[in-house]
C-alpha atoms as a PDB file:
ATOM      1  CA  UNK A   1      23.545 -63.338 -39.547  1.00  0.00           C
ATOM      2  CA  UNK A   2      19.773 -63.611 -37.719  1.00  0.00           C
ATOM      3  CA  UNK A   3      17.583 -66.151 -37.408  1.00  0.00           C
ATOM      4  CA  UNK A   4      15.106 -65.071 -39.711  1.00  0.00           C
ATOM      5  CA  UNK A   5      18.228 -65.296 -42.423  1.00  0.00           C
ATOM      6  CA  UNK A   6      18.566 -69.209 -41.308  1.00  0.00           C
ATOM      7  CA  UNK A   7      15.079 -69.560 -41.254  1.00  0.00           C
ATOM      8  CA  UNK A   8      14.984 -69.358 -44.797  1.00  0.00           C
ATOM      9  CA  UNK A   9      18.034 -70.847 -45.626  1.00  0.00           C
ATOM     10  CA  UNK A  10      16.428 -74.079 -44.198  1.00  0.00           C
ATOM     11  CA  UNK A  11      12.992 -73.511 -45.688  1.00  0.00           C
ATOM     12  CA  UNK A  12      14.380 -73.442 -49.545  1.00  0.00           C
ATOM     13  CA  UNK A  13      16.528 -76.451 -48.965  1.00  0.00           C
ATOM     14  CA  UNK A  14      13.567 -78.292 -47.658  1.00  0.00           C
ATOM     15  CA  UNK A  15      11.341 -76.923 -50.307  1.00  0.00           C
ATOM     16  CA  UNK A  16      13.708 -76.761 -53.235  1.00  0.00           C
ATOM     17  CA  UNK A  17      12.594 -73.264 -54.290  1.00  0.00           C
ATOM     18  CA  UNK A  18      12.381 -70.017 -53.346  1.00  0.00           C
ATOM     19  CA  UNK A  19       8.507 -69.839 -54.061  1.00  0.00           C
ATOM     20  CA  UNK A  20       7.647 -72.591 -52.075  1.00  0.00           C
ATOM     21  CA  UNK A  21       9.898 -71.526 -49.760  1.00  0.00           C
ATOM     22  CA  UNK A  22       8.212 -67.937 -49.764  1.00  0.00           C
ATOM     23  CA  UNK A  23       5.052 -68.997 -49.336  1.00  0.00           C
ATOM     24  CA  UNK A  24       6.355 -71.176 -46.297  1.00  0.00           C
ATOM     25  CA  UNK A  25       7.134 -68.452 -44.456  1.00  0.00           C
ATOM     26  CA  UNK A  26       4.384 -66.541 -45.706  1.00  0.00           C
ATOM     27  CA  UNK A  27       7.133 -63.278 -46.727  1.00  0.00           C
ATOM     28  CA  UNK A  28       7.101 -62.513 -50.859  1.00  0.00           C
ATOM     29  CA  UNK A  29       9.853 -64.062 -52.669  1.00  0.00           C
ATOM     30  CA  UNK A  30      12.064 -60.755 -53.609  1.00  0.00           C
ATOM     31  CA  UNK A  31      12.753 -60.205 -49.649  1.00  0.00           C
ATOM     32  CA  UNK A  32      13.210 -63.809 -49.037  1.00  0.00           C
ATOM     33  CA  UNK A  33      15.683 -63.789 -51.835  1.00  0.00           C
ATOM     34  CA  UNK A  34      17.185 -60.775 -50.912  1.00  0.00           C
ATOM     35  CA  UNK A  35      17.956 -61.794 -47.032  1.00  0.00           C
ATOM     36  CA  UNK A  36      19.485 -64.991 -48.602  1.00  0.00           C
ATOM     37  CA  UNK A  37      21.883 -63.037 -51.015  1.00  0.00           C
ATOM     38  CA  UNK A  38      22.404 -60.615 -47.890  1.00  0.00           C
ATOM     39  CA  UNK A  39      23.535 -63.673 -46.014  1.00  0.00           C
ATOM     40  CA  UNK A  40      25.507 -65.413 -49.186  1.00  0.00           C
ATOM     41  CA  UNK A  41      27.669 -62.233 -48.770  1.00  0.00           C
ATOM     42  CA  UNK A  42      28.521 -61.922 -45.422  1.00  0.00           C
ATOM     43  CA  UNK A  43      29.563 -65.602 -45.577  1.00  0.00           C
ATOM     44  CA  UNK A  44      31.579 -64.997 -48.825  1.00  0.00           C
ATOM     45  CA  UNK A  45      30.271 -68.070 -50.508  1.00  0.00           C
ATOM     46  CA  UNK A  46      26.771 -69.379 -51.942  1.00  0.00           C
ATOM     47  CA  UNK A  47      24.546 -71.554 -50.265  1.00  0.00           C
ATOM     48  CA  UNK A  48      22.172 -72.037 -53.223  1.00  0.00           C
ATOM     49  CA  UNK A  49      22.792 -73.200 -56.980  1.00  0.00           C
ATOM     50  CA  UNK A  50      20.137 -71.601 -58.763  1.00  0.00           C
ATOM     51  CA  UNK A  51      18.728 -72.560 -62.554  1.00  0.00           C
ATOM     52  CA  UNK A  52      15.747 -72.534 -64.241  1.00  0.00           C
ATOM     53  CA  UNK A  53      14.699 -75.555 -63.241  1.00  0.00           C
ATOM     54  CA  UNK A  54      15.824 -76.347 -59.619  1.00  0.00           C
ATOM     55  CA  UNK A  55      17.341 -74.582 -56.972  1.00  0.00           C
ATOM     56  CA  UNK A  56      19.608 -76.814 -54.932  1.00  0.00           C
ATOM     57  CA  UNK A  57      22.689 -76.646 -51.883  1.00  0.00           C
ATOM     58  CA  UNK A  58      26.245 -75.925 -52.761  1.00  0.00           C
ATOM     59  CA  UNK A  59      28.923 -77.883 -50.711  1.00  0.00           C
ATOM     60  CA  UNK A  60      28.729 -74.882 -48.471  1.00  0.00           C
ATOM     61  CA  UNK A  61      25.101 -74.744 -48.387  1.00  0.00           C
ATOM     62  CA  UNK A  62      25.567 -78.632 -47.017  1.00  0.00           C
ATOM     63  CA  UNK A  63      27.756 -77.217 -44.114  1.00  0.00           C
ATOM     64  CA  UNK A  64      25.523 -74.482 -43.321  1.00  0.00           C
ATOM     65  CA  UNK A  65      22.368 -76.539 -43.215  1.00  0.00           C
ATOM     66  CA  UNK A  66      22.756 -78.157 -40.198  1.00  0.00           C
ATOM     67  CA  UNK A  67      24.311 -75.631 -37.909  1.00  0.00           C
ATOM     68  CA  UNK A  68      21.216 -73.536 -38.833  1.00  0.00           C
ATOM     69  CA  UNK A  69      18.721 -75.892 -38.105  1.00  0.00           C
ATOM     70  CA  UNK A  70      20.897 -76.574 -34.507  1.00  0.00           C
ATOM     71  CA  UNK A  71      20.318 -72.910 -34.335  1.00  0.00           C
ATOM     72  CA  UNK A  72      16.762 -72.569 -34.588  1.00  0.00           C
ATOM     73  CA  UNK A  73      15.942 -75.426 -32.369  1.00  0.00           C
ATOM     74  CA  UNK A  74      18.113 -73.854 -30.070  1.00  0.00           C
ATOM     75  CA  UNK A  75      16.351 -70.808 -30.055  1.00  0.00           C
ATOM     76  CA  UNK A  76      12.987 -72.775 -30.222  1.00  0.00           C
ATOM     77  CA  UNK A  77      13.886 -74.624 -27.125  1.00  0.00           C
ATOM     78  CA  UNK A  78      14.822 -71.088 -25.077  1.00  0.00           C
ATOM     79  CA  UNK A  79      12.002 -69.560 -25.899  1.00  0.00           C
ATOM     80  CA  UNK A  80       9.911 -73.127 -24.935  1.00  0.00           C
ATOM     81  CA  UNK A  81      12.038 -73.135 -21.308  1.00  0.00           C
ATOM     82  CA  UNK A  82      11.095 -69.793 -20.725  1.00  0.00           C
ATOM     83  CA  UNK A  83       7.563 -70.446 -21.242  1.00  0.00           C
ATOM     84  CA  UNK A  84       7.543 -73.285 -19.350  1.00  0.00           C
ATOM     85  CA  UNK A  85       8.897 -71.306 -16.465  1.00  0.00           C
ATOM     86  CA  UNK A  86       5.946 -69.316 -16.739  1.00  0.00           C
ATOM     87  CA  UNK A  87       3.831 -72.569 -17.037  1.00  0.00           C
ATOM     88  CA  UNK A  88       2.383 -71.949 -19.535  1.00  0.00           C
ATOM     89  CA  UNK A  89       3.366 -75.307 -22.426  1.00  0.00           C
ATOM     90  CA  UNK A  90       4.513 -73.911 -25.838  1.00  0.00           C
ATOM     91  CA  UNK A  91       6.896 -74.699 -29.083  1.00  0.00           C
ATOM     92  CA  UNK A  92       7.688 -77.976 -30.911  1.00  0.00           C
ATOM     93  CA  UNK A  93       6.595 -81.252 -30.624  1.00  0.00           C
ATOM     94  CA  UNK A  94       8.402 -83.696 -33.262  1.00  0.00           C
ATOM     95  CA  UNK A  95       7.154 -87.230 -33.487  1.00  0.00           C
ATOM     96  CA  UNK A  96       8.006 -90.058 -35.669  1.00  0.00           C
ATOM     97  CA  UNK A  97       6.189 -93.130 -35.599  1.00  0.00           C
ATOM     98  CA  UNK A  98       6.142 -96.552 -37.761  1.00  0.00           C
ATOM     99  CA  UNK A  99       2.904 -96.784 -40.023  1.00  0.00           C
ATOM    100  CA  UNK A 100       1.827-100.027 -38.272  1.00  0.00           C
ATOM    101  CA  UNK A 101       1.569 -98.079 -34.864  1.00  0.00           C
ATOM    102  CA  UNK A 102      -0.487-100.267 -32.408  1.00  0.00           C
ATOM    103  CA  UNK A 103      -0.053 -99.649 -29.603  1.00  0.00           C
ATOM    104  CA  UNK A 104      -1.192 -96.768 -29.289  1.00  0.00           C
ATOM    105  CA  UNK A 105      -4.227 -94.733 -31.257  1.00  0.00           C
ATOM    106  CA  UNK A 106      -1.766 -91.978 -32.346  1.00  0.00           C
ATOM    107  CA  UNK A 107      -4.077 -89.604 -34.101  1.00  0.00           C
ATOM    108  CA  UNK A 108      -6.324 -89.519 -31.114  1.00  0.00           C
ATOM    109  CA  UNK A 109      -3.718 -89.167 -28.654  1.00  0.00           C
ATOM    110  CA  UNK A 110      -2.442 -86.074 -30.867  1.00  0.00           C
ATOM    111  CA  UNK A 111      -5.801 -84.576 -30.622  1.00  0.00           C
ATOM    112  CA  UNK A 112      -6.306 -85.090 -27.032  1.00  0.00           C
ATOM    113  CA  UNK A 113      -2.575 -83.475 -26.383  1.00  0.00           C
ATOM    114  CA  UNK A 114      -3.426 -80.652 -28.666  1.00  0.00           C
ATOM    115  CA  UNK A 115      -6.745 -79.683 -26.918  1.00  0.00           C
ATOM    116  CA  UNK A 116      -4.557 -79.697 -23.592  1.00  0.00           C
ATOM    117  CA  UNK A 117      -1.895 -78.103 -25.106  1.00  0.00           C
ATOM    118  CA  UNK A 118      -3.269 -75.596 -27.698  1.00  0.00           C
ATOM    119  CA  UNK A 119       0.833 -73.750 -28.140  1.00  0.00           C
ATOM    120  CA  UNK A 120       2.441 -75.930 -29.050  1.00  0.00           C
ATOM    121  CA  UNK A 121       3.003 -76.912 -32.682  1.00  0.00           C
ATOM    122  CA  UNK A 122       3.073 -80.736 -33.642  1.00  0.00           C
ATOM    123  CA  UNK A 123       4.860 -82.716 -36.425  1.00  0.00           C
ATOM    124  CA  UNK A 124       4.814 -86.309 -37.262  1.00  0.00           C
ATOM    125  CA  UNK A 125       6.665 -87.896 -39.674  1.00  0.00           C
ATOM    126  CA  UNK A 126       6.118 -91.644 -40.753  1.00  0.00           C
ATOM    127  CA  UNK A 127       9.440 -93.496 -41.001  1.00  0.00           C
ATOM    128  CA  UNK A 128      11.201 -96.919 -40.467  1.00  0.00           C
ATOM    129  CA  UNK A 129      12.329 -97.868 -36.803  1.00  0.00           C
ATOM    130  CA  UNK A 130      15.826 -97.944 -37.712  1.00  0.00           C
ATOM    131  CA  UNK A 131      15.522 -94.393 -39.390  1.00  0.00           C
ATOM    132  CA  UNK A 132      13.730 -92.864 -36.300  1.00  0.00           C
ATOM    133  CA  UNK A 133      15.870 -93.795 -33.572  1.00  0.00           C
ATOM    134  CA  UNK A 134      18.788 -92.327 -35.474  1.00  0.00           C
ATOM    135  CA  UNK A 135      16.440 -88.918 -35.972  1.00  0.00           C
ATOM    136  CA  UNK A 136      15.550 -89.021 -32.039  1.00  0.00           C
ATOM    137  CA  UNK A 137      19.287 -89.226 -31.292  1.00  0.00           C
ATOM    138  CA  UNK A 138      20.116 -86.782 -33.398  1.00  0.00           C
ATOM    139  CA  UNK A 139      17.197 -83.944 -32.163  1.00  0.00           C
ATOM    140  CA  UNK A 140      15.569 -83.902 -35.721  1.00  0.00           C
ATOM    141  CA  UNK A 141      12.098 -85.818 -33.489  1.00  0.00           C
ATOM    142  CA  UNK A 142      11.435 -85.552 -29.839  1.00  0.00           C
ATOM    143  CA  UNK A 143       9.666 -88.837 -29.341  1.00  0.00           C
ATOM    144  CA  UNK A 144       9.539 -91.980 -31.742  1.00  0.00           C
ATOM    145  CA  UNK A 145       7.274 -95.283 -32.043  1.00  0.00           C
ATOM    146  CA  UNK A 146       8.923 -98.212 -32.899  1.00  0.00           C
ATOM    147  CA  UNK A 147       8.277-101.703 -33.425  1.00  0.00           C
ATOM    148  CA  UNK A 148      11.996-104.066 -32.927  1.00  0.00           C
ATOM    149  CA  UNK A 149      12.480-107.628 -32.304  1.00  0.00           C
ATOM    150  CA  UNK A 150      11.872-108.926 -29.425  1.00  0.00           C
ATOM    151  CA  UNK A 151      14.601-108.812 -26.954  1.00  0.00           C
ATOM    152  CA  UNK A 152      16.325-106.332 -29.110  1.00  0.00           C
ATOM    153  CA  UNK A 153      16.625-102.768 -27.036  1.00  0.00           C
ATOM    154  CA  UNK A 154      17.031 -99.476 -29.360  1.00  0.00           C
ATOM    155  CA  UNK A 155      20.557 -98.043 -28.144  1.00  0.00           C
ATOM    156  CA  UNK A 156      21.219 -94.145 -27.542  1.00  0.00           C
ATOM    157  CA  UNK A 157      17.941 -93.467 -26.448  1.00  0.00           C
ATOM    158  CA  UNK A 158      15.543 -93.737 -23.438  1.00  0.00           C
ATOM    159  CA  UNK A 159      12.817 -95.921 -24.175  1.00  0.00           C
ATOM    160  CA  UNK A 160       9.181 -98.319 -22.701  1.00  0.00           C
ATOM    161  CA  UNK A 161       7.652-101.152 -23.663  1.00  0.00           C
ATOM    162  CA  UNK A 162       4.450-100.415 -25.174  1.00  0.00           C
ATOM    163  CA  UNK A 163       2.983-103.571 -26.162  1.00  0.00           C
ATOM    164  CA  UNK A 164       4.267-107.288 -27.189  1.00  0.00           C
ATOM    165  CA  UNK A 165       2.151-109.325 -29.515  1.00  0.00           C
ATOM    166  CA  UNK A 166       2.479-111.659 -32.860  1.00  0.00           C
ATOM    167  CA  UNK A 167       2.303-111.679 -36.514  1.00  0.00           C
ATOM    168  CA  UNK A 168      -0.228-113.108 -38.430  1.00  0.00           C
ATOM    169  CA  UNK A 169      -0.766-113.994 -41.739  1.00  0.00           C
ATOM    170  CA  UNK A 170      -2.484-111.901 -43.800  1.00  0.00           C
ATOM    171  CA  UNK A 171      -4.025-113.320 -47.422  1.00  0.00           C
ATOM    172  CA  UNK A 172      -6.974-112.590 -49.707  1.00  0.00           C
ATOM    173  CA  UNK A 173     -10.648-113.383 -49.357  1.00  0.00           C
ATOM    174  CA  UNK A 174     -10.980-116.297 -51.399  1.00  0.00           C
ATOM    175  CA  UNK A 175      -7.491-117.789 -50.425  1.00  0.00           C
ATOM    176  CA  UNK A 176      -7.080-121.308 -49.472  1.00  0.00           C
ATOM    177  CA  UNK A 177      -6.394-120.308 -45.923  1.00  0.00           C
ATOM    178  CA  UNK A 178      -8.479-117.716 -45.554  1.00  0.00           C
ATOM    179  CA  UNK A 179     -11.340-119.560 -43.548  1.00  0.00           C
ATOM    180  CA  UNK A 180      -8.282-121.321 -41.225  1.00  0.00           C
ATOM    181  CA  UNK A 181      -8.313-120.152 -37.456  1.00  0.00           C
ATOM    182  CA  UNK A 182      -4.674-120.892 -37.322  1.00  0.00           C
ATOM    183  CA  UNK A 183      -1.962-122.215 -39.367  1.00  0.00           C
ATOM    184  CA  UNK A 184       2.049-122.434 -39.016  1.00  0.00           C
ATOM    185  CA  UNK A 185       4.952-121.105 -40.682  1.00  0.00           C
ATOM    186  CA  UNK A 186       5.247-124.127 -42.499  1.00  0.00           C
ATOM    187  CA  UNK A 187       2.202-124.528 -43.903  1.00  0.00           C
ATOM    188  CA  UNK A 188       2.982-120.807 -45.835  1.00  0.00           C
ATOM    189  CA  UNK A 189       6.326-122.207 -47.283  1.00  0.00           C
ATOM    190  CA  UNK A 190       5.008-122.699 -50.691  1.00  0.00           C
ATOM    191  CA  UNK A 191       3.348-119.139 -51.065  1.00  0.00           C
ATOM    192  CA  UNK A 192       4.529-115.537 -52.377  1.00  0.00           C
ATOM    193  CA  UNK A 193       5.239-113.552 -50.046  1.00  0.00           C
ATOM    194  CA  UNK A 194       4.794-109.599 -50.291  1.00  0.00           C
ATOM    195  CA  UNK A 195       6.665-107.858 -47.553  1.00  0.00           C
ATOM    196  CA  UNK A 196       9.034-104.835 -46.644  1.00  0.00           C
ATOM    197  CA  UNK A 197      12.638-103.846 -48.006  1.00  0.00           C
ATOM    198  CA  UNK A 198      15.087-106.397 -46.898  1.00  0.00           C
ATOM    199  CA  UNK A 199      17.385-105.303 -43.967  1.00  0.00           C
ATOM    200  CA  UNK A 200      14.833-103.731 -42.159  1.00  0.00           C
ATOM    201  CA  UNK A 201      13.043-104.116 -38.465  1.00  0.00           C
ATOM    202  CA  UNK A 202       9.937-105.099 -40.287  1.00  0.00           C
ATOM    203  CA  UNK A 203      11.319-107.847 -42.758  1.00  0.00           C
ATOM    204  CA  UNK A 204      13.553-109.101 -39.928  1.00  0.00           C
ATOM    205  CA  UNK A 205      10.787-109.763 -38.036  1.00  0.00           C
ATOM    206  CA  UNK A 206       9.367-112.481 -40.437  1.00  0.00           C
ATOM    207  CA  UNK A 207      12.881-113.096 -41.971  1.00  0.00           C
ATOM    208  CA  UNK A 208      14.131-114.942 -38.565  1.00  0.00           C
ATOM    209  CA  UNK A 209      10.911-116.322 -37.335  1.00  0.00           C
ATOM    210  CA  UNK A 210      10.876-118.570 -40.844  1.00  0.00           C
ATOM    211  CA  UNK A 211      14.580-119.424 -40.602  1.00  0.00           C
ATOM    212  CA  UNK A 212      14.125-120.551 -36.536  1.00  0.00           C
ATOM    213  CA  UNK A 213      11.399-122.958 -38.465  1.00  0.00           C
ATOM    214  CA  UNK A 214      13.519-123.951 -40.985  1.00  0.00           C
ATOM    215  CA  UNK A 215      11.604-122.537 -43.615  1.00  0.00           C
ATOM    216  CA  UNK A 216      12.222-120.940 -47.015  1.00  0.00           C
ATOM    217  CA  UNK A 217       9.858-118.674 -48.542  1.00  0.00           C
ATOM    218  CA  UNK A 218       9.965-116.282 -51.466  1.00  0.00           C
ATOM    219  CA  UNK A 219       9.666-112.805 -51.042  1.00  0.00           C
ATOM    220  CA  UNK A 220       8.745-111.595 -54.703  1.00  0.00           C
ATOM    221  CA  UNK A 221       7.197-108.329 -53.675  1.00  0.00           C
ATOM    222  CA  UNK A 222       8.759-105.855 -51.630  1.00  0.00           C
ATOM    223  CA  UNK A 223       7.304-102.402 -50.556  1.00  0.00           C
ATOM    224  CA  UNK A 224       7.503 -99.769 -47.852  1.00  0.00           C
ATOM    225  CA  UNK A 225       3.943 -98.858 -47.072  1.00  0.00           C
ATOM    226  CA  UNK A 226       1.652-101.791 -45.147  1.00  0.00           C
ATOM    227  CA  UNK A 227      -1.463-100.347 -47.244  1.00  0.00           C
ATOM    228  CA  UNK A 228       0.792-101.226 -50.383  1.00  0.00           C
ATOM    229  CA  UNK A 229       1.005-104.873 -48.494  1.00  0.00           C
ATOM    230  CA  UNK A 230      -2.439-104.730 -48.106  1.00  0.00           C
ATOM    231  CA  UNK A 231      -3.254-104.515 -51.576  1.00  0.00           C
ATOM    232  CA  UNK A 232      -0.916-106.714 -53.267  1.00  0.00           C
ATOM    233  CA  UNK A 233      -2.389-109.254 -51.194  1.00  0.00           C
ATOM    234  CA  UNK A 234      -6.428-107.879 -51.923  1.00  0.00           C
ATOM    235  CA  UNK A 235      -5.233-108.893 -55.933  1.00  0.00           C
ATOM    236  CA  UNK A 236      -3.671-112.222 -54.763  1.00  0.00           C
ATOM    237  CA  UNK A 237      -1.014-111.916 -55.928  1.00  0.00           C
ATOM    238  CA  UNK A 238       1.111-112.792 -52.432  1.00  0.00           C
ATOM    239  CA  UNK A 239       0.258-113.339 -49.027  1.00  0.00           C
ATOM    240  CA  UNK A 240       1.899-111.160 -46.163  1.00  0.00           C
ATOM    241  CA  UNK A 241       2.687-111.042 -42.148  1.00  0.00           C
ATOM    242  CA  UNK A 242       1.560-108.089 -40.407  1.00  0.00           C
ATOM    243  CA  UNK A 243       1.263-107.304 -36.593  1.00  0.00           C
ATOM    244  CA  UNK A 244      -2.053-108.981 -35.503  1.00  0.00           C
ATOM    245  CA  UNK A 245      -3.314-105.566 -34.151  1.00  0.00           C
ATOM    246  CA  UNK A 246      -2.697-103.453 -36.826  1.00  0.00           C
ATOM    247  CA  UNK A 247      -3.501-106.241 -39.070  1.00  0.00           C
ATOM    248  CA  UNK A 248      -7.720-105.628 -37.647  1.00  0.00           C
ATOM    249  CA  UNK A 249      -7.611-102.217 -38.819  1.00  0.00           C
ATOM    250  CA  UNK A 250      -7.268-103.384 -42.886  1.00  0.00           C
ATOM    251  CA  UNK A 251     -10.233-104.046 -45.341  1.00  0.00           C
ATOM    252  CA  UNK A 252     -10.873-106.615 -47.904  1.00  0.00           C
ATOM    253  CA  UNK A 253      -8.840-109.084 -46.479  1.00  0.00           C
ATOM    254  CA  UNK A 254      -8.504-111.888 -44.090  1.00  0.00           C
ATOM    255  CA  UNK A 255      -6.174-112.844 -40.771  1.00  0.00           C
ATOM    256  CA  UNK A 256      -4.977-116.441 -40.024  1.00  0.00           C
ATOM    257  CA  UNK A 257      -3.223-116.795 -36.810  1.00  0.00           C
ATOM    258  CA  UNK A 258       0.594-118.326 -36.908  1.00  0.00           C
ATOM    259  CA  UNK A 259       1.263-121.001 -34.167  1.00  0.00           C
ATOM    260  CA  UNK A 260       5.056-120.029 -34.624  1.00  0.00           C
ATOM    261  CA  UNK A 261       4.621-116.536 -35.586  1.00  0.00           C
ATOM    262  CA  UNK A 262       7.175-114.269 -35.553  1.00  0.00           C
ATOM    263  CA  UNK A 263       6.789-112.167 -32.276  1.00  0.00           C
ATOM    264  CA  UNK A 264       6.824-108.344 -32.211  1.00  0.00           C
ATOM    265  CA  UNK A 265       7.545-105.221 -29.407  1.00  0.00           C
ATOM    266  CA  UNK A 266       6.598-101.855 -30.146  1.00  0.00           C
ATOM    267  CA  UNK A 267       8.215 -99.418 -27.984  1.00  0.00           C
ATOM    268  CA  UNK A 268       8.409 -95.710 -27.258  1.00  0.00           C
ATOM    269  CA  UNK A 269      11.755 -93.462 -27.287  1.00  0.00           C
ATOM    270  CA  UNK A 270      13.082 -89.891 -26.477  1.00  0.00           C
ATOM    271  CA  UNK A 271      16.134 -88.786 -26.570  1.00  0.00           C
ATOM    272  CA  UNK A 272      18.535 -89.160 -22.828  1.00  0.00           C
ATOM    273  CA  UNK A 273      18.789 -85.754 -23.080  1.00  0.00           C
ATOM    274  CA  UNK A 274      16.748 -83.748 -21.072  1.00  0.00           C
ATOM    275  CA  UNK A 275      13.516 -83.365 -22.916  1.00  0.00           C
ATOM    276  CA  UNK A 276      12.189 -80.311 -24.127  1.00  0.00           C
ATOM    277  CA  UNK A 277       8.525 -78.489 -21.888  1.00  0.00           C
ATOM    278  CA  UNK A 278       6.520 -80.082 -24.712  1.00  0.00           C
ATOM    279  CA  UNK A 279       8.556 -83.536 -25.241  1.00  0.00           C
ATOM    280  CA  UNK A 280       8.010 -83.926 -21.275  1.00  0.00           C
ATOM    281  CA  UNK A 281       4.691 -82.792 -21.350  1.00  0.00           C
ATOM    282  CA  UNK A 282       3.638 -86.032 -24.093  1.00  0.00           C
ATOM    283  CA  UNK A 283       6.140 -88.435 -22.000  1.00  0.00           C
ATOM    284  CA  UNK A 284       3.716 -87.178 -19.072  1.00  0.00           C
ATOM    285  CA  UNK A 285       0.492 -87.268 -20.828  1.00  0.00           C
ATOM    286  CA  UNK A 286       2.002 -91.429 -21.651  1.00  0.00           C
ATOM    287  CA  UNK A 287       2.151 -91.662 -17.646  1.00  0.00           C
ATOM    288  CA  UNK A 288       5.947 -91.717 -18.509  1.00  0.00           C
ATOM    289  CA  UNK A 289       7.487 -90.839 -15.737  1.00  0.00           C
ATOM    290  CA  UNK A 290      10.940 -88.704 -16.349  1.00  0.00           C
END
């Protein structure tokens, strides 16, 4: 088997189609199709169940998948070293970040990086905290953005303090508290709340901060994206608690400082592996120093 064989191995399972998957890689669909089959046979099982309507991984597809993505970073990553000892910057950059990034402006860092670095190729993918220090430990991202608890350290993984700051409370235009400078938790305990999925970084954040106050609330809406936040409270229909930062950035709605808000650390992480030429290149460009 080649590379080029696991290349599109990964590309249909991440696609779910040959077409897609064709287009992807920018070869027509009969020779992507007919690598795959090559490959099917020298393995002496199928990787792909194929019907009319979908195309998805056997069981032996699922064993496959991984080992060939390990296999193309792998090669990614020699030919990046190699490049690097030529110094010249080149490959993959794979970031993950929360959507209510502060800290940092991410899509202007990315362009400033990018101008420096013109080789390599960046990815970000949005994601929960939890979720993205598993994916840093794993290799799927090279660098993550997180926002934890304070006190609370992300483990397997190197990682800064970026920034520590508050909640606040975020509610419509013509809401009672909307022309407040500053309020406390218990003042919110008879409102609907909208917030995100219970379990997670984000609700815990507001979750423990109203039980250290001794206060119940009711969480009737619960979402993933802060925009979605955003505008269930724009309608009124809930109120919500959003880092005071990222909180500025939103329209059509208005911020109440908490005098017992729930507090809030966003942090950077890479993996405790040795980072790849472009992974150390962004720690660098952070004034991380490795």
């Amino acid at each position: 088997m080649d590379l080029q064989q696991m290349r599109y191995v990964v590309a249909v399972a991440e696609e779910g189609g040959f077409t897609r998957a064709a287009e992807r890689c920018r070869v027509v669909q009969s020779a992507l199709s007919h690598q795959i089959a090559r490959l099917e046979r020298e393995l002496g099982a199928r990787l792909f169940e194929r019907t009319s309507r979908r195309v998805r991984l056997t069981p032996a597809g699922e064993a496959f998948l991984p080992a060939a993505r390990q296999a193309l970073d792998a090669a990614e990553r020699a030919r990046a070293e190699v490049a690097a000892a030529s110094g010249e910057i080149r490959g993959r950059l794979a970031i993950g970040a929360i959507t209510t990034v502060a800290a940092v402006d991410l899509p202007s860092l990315l362009k400033r990086y990018r101008k420096m670095y013109p080789q390599v190729r960046i990815t970000l993918r949005a994601g929960i905290s939890e979720e993205l220090i598993e994916q840093v430990k794993d290799g799927a991202l090279d660098i993550g953005f997180l926002g934890m608890l304070p006190g609370s350290v992300p483990k397997g993984v190197s990682d800064l303090e970026l920034e520590h700051g508050n909640l606040v409370a975020v509610v419509a235009p013509d809401h009672r508290l909307a022309d407040v400078p500053e309020t406390d938790l218990a003042s919110l305990a008879d409102e609907t709340f909208v917030d995100f999925a219970a379990g997670t970084i984000g609700r815990s954040q507001s979750d423990q901060a109203f039980a250290a106050a001794d206060v119940q609330r009711d969480v009737a809406f619960e979402v993933t994206s802060p925009d979605f936040i955003a505008d269930i409270i724009r309608q009124g229909l809930a109120v919500g608690m959003l880092p005071a930062n990222y909180a500025q950035r939103l329209w059509g709605v208005r911020t109440v400082c908490v005098r017992d808000a729930p507090g809030r650390v966003e942090r950077l992480i890479w993996s405790r592996h040795r980072p790849s030429p472009p992974a150390a290149a962004f720690l660098e460009f952070l004034g991380v120093e490795l």
